[in-house]
C-alpha atoms as a PDB file:
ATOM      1  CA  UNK A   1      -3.281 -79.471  11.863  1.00  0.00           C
ATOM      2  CA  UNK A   2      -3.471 -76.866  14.340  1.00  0.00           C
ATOM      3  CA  UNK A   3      -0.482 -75.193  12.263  1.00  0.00           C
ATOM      4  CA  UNK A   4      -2.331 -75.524   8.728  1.00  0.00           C
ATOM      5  CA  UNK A   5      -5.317 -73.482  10.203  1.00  0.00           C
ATOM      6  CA  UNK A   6      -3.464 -70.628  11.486  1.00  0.00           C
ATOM      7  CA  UNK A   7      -1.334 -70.504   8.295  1.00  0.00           C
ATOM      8  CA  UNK A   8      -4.143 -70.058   6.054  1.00  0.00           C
ATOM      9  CA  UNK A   9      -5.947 -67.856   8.214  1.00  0.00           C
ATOM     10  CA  UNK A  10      -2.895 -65.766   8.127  1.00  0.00           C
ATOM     11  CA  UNK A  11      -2.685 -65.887   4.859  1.00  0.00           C
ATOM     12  CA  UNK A  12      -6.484 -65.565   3.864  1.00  0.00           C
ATOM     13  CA  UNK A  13      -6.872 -62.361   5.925  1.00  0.00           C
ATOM     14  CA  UNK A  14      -5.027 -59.972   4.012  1.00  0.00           C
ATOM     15  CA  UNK A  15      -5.975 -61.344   0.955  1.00  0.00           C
ATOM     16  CA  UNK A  16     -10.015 -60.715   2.338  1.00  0.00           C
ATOM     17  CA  UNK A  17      -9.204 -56.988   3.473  1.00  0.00           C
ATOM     18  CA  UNK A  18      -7.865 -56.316   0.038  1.00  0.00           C
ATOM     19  CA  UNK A  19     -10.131 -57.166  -1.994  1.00  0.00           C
ATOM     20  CA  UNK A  20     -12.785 -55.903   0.838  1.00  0.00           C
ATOM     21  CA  UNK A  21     -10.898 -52.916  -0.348  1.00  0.00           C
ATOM     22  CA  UNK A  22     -11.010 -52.600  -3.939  1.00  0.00           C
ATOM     23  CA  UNK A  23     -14.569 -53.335  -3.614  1.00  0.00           C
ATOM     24  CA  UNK A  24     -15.800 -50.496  -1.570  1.00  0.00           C
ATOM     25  CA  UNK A  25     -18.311 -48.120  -3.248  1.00  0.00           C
ATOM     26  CA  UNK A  26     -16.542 -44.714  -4.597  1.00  0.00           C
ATOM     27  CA  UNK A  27     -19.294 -41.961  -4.677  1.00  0.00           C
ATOM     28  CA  UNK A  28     -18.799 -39.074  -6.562  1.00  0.00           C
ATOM     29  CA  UNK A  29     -20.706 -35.814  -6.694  1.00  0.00           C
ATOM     30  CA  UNK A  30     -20.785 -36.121 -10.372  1.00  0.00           C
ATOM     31  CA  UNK A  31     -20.866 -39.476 -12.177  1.00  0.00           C
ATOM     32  CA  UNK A  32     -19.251 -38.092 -15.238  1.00  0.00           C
ATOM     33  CA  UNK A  33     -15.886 -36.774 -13.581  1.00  0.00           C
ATOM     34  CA  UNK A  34     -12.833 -38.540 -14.080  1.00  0.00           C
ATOM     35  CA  UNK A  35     -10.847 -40.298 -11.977  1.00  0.00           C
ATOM     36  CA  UNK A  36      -7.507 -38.881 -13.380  1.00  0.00           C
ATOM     37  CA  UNK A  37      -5.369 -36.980 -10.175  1.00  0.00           C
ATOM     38  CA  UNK A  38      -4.357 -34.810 -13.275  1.00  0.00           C
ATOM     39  CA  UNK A  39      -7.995 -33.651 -14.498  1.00  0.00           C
ATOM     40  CA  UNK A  40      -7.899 -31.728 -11.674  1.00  0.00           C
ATOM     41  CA  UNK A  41      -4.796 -29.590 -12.003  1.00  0.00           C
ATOM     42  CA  UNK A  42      -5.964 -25.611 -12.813  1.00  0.00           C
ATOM     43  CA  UNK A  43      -3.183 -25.888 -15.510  1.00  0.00           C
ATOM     44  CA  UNK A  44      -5.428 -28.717 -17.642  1.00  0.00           C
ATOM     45  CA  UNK A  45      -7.370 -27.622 -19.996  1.00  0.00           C
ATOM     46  CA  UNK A  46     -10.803 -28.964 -19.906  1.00  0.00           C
ATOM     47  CA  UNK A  47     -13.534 -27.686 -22.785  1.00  0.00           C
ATOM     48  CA  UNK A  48     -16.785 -26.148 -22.252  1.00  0.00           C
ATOM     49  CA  UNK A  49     -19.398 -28.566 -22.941  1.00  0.00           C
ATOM     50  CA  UNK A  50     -22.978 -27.472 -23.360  1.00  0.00           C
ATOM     51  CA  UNK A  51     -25.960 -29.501 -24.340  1.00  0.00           C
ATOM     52  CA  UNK A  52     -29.518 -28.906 -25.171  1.00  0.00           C
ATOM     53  CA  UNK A  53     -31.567 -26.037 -26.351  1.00  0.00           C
ATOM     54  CA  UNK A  54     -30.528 -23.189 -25.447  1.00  0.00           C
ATOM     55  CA  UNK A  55     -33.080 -20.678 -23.623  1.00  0.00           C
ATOM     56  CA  UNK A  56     -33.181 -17.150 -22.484  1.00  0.00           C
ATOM     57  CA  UNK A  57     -34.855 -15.088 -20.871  1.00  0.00           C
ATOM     58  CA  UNK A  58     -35.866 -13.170 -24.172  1.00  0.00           C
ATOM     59  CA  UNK A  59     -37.645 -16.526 -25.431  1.00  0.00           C
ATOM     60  CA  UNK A  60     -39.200 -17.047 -22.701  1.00  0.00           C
ATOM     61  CA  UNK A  61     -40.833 -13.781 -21.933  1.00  0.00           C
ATOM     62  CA  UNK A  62     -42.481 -14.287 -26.025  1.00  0.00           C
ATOM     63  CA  UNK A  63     -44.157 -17.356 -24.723  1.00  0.00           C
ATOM     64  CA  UNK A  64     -48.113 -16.424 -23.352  1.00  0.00           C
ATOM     65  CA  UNK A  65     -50.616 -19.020 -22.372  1.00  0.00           C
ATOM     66  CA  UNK A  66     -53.129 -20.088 -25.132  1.00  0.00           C
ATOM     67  CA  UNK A  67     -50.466 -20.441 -27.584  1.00  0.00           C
ATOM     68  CA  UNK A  68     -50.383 -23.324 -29.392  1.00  0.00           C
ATOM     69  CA  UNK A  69     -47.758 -25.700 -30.123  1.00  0.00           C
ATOM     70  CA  UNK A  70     -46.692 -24.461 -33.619  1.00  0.00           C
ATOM     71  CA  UNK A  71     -46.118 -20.845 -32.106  1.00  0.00           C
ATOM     72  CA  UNK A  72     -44.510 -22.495 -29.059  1.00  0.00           C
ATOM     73  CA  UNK A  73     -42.322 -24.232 -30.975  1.00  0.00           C
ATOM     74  CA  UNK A  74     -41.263 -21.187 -33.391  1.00  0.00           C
ATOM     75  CA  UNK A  75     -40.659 -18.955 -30.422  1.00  0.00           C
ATOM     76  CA  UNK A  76     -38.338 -21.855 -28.475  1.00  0.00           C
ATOM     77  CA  UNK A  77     -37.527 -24.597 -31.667  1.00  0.00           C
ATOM     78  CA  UNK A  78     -38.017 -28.448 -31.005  1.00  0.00           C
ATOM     79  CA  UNK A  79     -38.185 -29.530 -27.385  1.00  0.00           C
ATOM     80  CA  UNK A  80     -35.165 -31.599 -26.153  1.00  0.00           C
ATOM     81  CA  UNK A  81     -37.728 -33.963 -24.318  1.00  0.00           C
ATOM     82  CA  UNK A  82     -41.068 -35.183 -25.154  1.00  0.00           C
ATOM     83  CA  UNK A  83     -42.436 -38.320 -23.689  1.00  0.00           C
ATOM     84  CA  UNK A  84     -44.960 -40.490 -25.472  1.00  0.00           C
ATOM     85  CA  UNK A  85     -46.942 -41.135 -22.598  1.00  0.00           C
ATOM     86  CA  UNK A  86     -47.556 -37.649 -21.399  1.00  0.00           C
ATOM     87  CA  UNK A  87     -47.711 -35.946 -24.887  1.00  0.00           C
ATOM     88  CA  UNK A  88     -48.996 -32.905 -22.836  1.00  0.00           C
ATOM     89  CA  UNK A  89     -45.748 -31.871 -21.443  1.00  0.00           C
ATOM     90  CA  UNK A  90     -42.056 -30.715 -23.154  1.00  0.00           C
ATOM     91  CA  UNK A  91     -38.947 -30.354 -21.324  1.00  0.00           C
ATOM     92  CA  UNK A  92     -36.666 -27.921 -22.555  1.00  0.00           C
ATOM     93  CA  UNK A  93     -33.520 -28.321 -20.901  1.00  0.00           C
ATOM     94  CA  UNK A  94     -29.850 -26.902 -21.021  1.00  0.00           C
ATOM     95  CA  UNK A  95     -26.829 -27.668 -19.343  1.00  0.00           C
ATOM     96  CA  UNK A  96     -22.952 -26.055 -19.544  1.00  0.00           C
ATOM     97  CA  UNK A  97     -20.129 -27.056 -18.100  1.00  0.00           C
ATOM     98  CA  UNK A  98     -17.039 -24.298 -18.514  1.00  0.00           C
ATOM     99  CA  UNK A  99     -14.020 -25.986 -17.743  1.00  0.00           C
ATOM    100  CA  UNK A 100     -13.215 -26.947 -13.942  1.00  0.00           C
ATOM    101  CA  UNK A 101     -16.587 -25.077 -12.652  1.00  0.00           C
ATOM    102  CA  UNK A 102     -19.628 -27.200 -11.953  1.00  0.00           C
ATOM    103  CA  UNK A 103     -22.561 -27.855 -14.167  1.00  0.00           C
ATOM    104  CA  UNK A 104     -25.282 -25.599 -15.040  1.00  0.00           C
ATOM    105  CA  UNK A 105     -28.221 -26.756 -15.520  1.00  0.00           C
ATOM    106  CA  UNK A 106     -31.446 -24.737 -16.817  1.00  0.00           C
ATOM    107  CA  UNK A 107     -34.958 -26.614 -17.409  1.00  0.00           C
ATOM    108  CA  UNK A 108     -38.369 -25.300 -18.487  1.00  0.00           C
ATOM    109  CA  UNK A 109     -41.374 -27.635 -18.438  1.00  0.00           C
ATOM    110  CA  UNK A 110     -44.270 -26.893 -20.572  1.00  0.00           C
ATOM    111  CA  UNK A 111     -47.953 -28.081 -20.373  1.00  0.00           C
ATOM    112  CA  UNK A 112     -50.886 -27.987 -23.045  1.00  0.00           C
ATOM    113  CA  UNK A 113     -54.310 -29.065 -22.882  1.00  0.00           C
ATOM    114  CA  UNK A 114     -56.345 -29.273 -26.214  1.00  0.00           C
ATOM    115  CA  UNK A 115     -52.990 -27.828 -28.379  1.00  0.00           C
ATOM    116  CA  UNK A 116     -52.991 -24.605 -25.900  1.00  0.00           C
ATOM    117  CA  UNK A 117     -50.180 -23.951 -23.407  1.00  0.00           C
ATOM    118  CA  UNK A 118     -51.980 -23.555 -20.200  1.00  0.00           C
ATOM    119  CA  UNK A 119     -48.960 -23.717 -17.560  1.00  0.00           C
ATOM    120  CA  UNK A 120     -45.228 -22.892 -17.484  1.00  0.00           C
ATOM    121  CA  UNK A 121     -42.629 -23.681 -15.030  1.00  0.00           C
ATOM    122  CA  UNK A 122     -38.934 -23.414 -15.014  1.00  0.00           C
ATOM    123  CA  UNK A 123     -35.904 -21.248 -14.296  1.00  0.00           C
ATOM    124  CA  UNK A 124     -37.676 -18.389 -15.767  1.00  0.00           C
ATOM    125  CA  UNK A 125     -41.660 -16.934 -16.129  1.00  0.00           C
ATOM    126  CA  UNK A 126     -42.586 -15.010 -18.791  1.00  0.00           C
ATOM    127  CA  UNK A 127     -42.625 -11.228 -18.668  1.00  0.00           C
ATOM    128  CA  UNK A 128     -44.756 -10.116 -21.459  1.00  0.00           C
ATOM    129  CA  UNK A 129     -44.275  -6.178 -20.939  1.00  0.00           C
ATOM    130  CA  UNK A 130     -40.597  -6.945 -21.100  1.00  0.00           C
ATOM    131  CA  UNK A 131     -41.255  -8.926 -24.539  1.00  0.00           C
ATOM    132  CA  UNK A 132     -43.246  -5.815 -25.379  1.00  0.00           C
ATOM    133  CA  UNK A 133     -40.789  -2.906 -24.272  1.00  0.00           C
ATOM    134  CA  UNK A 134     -38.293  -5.381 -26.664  1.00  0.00           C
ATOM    135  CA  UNK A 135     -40.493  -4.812 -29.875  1.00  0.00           C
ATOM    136  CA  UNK A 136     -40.767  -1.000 -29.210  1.00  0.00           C
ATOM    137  CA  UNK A 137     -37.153  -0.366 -29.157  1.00  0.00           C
ATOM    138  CA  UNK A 138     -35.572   2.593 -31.214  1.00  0.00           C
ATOM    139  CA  UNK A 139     -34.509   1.183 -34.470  1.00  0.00           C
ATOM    140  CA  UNK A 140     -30.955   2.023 -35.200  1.00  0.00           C
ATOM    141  CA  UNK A 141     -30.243   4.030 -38.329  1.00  0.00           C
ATOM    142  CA  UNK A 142     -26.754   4.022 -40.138  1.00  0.00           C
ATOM    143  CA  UNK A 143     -26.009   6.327 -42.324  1.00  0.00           C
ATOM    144  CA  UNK A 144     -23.969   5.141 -45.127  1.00  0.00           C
ATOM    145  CA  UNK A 145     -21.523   8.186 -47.009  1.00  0.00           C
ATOM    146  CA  UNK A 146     -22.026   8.088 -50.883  1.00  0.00           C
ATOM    147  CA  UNK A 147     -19.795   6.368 -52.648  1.00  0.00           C
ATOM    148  CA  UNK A 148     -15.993   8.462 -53.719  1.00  0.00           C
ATOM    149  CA  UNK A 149     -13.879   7.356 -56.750  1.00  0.00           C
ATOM    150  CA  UNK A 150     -10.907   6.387 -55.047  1.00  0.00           C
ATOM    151  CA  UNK A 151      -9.480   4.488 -57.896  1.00  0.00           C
ATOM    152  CA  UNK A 152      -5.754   4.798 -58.415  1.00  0.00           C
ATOM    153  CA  UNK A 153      -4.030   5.990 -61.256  1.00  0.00           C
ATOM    154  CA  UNK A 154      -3.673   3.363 -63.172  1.00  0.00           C
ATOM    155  CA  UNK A 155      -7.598   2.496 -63.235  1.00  0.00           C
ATOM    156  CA  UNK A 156      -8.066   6.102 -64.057  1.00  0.00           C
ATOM    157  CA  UNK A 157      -5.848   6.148 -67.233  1.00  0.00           C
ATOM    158  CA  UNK A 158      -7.488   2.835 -68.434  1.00  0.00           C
ATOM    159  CA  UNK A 159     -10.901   4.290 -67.935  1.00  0.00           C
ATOM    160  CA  UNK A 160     -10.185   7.303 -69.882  1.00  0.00           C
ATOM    161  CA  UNK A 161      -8.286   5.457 -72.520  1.00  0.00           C
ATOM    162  CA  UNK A 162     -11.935   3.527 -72.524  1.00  0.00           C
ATOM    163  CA  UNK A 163     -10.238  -0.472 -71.900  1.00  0.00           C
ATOM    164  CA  UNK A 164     -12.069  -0.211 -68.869  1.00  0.00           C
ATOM    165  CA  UNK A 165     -15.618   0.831 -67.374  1.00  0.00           C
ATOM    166  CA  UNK A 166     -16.665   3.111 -64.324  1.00  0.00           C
ATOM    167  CA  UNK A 167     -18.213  -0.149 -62.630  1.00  0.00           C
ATOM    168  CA  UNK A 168     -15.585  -2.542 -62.695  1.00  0.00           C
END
C-alpha cells in the first residue's frame, strides 16, 4: 500500500507542475502582439496600421468655443466615438502603428452644452492666430506660357491640305 502511494505521488507531481505550468498567466505590454519568435525579427515585414480619424494640428486650431456641432463636425468630419448616454461629449481618436515601433495613440475629447462646444481637451489646444496667420498666406501664382504649335510634320501637311483642323 505504502508502495501504491508513493508511486502515484511520483507520478502525479510532475504531471501537477506541468500543467501548473501551461497555466500561468502570460502578460504582455500589448494584447494585440503576437506570439510568433519570428514577428519579431527586424527582417519581417510588418504593415503600418492606422485607425480612426485622423487629426492635426491644422484642424484643431479651426475649432473655437461656441461652435456648434454642424461646424464642428465640418472642420473635424464624424467623431469616431459618441456615447448615447453622454450625448454631450465626442471622442476623436487616432492610433498608428509603423511596423516594429509602438503604438501611437492621439485622442481629443469634445464637450457641448445646448449644441455649443464649450470645452476641449486632447493632444492638442486650439491656436486660433495660427488658424488665422494660415488663411492670410501668400497665394501662389503660376504662370502658365501660351500655348506653341509644336505639331510635327505630318500634322502640319494634313492641316494645310485641310483633312485636319488646328484643334485636333
Amino acid at each position: 500500500m505504502r508502495r501504491l502511494v508513493i508511486l502515484s505521488v511520483v507520478v502525479s507531481l510532475p504531471l501537477v507542475l506541468a500543467a501548473a505550468g501551461c497555466a500561468r498567466d502570460k502578460k504582455q505590454d500589448d494584447p494585440y502582439r503576437s506570439d510568433s519568435v519570428l514577428s519579431e525579427l527586424p527582417f519581417v515585414y510588418k504593415m503600418t496600421v492606422q485607425q480612426g480619424n485622423i487629426i492635426t494640428e491644422q484642424m484643431v486650431n479651426q475649432i473655437e468655443l461656441g461652435m456648434n456641432r454642424e461646424q464642428v463636425r465640418y472642420v473635424l468630419g464624424t467623431p469616431l466615438l459618441t456615447d448615447m448616454f453622454h450625448t454631450n461629449r465626442w471622442d476623436y481618436i487616432y492610433t498608428i502603428r509603423r511596423g516594429h515601433n509602438p503604438m501611437e495613440r492621439k485622442q481629443l475629447t469634445l464637450w457641448f452644452e445646448d449644441d455649443q462646444l464649450v470645452s476641449i481637451e486632447g493632444f492638442a489646444e486650439p491656436d486660433p492666430a495660427a488658424a488665422r496667420a494660415a488663411e492670410q498666406q501668400e497665394m501662389l501664382v503660376v504662370e502658365v506660357p501660351d500655348w506653341q504649335d509644336n505639331r510635327g510634320i505630318i500634322r502640319r501637311t494634313l492641316n494645310a491640305v485641310g483633312l485636319e483642323t488646328a484643334d485636333d
